[in-house]
N, C-alpha and C. Protein backbone atom coordinates (compact mmCIF):
# COMPACT_ATOMS: atom_id res chain seq x y z
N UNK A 1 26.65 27.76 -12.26
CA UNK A 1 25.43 27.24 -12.82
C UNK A 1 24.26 27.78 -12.02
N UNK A 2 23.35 28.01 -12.71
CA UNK A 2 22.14 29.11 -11.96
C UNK A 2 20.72 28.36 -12.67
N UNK A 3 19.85 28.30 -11.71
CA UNK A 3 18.42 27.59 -12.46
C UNK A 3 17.83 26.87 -10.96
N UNK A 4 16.68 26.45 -11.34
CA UNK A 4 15.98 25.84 -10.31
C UNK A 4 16.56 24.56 -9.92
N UNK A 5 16.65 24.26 -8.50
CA UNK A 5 17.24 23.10 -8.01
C UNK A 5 16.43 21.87 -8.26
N UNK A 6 16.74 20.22 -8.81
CA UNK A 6 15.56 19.45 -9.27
C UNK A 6 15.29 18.73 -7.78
N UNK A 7 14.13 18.65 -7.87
CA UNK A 7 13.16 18.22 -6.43
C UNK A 7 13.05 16.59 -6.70
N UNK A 8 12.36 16.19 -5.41
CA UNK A 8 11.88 14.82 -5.61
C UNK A 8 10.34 14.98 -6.99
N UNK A 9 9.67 13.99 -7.03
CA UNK A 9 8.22 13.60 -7.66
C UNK A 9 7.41 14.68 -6.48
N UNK A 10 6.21 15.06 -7.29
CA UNK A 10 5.19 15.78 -6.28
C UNK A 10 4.64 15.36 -5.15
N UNK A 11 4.40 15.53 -4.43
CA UNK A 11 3.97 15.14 -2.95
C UNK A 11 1.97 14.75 -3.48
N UNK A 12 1.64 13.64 -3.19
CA UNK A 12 0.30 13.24 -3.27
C UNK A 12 -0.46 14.26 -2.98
N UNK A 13 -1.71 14.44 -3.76
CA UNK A 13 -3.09 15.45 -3.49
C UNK A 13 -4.22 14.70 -2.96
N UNK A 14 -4.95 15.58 -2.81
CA UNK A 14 -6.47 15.13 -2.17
C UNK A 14 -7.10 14.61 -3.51
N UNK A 15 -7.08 15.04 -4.76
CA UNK A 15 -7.68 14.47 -6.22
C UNK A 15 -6.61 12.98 -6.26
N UNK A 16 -5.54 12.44 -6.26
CA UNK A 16 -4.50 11.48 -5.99
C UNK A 16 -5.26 10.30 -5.13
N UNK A 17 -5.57 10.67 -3.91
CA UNK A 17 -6.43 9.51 -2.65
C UNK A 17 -7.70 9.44 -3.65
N UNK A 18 -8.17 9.89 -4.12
CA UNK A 18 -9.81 10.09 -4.20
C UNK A 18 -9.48 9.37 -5.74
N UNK A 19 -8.72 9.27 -6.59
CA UNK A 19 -8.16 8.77 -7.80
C UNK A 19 -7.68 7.17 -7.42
N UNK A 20 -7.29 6.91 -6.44
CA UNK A 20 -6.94 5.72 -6.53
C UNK A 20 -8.04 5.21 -5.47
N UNK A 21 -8.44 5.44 -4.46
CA UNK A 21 -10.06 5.06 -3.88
C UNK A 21 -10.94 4.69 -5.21
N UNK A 22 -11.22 5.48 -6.13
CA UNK A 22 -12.42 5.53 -7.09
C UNK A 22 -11.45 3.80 -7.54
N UNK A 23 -10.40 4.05 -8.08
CA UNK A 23 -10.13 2.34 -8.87
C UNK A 23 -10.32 1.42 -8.05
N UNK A 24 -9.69 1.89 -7.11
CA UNK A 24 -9.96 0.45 -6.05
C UNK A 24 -11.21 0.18 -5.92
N UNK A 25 -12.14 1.00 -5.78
CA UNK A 25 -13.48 0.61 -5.49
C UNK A 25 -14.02 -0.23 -7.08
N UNK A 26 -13.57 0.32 -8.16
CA UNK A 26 -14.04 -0.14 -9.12
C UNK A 26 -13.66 -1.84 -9.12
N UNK A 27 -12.21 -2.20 -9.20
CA UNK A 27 -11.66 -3.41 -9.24
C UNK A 27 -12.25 -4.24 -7.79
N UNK A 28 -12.64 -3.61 -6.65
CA UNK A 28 -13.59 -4.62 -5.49
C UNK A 28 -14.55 -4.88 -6.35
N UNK A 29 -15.38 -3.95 -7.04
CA UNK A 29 -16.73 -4.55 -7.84
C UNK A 29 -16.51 -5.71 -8.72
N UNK A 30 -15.57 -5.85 -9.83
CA UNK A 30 -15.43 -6.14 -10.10
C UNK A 30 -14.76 -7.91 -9.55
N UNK A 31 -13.88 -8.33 -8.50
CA UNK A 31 -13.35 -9.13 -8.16
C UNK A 31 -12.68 -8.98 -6.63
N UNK A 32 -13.51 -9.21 -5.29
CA UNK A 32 -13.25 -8.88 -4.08
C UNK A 32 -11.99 -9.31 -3.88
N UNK A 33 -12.44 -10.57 -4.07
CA UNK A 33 -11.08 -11.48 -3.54
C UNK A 33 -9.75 -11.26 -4.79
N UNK A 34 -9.82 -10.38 -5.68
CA UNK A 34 -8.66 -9.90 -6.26
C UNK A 34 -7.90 -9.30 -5.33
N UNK A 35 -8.71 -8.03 -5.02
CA UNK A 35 -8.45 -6.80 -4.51
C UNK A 35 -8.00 -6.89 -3.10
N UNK A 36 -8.37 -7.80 -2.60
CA UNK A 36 -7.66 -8.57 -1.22
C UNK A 36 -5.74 -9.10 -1.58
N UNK A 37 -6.11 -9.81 -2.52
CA UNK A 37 -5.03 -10.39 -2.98
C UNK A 37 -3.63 -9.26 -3.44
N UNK A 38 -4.16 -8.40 -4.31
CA UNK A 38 -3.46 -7.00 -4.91
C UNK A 38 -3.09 -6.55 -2.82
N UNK A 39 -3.66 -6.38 -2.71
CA UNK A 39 -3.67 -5.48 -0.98
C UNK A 39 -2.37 -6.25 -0.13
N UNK A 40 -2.67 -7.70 -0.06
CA UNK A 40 -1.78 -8.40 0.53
C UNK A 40 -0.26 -8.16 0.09
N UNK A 41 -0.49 -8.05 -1.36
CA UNK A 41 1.04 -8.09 -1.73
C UNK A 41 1.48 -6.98 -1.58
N UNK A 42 0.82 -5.52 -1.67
CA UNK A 42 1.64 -4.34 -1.71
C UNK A 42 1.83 -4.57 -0.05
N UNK A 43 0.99 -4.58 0.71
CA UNK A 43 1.67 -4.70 2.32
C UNK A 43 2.62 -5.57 2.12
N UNK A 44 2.96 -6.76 1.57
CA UNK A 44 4.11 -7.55 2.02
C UNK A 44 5.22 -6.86 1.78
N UNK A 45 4.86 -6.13 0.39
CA UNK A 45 6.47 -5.46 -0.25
C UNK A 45 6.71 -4.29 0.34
N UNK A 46 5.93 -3.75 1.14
CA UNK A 46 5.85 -2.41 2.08
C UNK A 46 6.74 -2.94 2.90
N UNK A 47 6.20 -4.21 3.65
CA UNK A 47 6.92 -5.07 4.49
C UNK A 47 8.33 -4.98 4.15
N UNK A 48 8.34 -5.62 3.63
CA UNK A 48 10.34 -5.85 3.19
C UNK A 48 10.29 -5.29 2.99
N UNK A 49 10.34 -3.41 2.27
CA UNK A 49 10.91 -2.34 2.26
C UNK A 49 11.32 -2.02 3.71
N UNK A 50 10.31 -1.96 4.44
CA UNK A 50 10.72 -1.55 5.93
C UNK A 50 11.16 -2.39 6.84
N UNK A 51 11.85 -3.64 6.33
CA UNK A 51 12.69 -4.52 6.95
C UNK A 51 11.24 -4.82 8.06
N UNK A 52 10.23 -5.53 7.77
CA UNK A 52 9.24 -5.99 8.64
C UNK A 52 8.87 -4.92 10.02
N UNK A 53 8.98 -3.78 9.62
CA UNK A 53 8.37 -2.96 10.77
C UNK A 53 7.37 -2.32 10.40
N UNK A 54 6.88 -2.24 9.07
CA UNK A 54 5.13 -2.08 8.80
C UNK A 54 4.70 -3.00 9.45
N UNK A 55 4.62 -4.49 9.67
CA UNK A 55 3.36 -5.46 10.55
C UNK A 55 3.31 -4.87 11.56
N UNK A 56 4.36 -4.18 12.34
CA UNK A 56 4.11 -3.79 13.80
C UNK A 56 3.02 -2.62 13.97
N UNK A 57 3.26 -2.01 13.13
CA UNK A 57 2.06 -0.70 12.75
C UNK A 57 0.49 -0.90 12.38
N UNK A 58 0.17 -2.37 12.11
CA UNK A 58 -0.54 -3.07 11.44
C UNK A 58 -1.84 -3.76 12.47
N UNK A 59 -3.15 -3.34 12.21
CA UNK A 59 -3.81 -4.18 13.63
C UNK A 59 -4.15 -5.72 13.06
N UNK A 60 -4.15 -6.14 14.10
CA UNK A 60 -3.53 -7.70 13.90
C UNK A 60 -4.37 -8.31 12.82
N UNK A 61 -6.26 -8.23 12.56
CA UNK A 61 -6.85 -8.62 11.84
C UNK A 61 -5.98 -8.33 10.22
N UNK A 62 -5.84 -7.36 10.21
CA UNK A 62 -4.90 -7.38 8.94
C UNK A 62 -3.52 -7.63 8.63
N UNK A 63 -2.76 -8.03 9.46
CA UNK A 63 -1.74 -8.49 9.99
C UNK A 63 -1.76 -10.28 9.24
N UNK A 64 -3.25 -10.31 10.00
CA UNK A 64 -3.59 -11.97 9.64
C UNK A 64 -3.89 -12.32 8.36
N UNK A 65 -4.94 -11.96 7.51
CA UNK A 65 -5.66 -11.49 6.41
C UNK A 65 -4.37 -11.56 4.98
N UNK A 66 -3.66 -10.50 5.51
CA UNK A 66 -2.65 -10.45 4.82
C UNK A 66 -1.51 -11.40 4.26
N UNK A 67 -1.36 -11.87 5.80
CA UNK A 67 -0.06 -13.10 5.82
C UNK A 67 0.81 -12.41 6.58
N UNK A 68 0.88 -11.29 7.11
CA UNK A 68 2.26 -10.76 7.72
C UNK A 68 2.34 -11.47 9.02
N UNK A 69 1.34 -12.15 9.48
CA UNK A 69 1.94 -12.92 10.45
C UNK A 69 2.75 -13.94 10.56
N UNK A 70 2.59 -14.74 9.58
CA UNK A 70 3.12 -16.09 9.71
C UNK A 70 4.47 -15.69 9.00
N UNK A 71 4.36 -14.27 8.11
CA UNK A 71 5.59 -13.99 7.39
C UNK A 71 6.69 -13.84 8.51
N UNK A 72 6.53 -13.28 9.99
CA UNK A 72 7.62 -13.12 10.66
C UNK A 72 8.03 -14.36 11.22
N UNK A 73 7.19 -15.62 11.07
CA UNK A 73 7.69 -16.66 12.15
C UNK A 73 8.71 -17.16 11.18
C-alpha cells in the first residue's frame, strides 16, 4: 500500500489565536461574568485531563478565581 501517511488535525496558526481572541473578546462585551464562567470550566476540564497538574502551572490568583483551589482539597 503506497500514499500519504494520515497525520494528526493541523497544528494551530497565528490567524487560529487571533480567531478565537477576536470571540472571546466579543462574548466579554457582551457578558463578563459569562466569560469568566466559560474560562473556569475549560481550566477545570484541562484540570482533570491532566490529572490536576495544570493548577500547579497556574498563578494562584487564577488558581483561586477559577476554583482549582478548593478543587484539590
Amino acid at each position: 500500500m503506497t500514499g500519504v501517511a494520515p497525520t494528526g488535525p493541523p497544528a494551530p496558526t497565528d490567524d487560529d489565536a487571533a480567531e478565537l481572541a477576536a470571540q472571546l473578546r466579543a462574548l466579554a462585551g457582551a457578558d463578563p461574568a459569562e466569560v469568566r464562567q466559560v474560562v473556569a470550566e475549560v481550566l477545570g476540564a484541562l484540570d482533570r485531563a491532566a490529572g490536576g497538574a495544570l493548577r500547579d502551572q497556574l498563578p494562584a490568583a487564577i488558581r483561586a478565581d477559577s476554583g482549582l483551589d478548593s478543587a484539590r482539597h
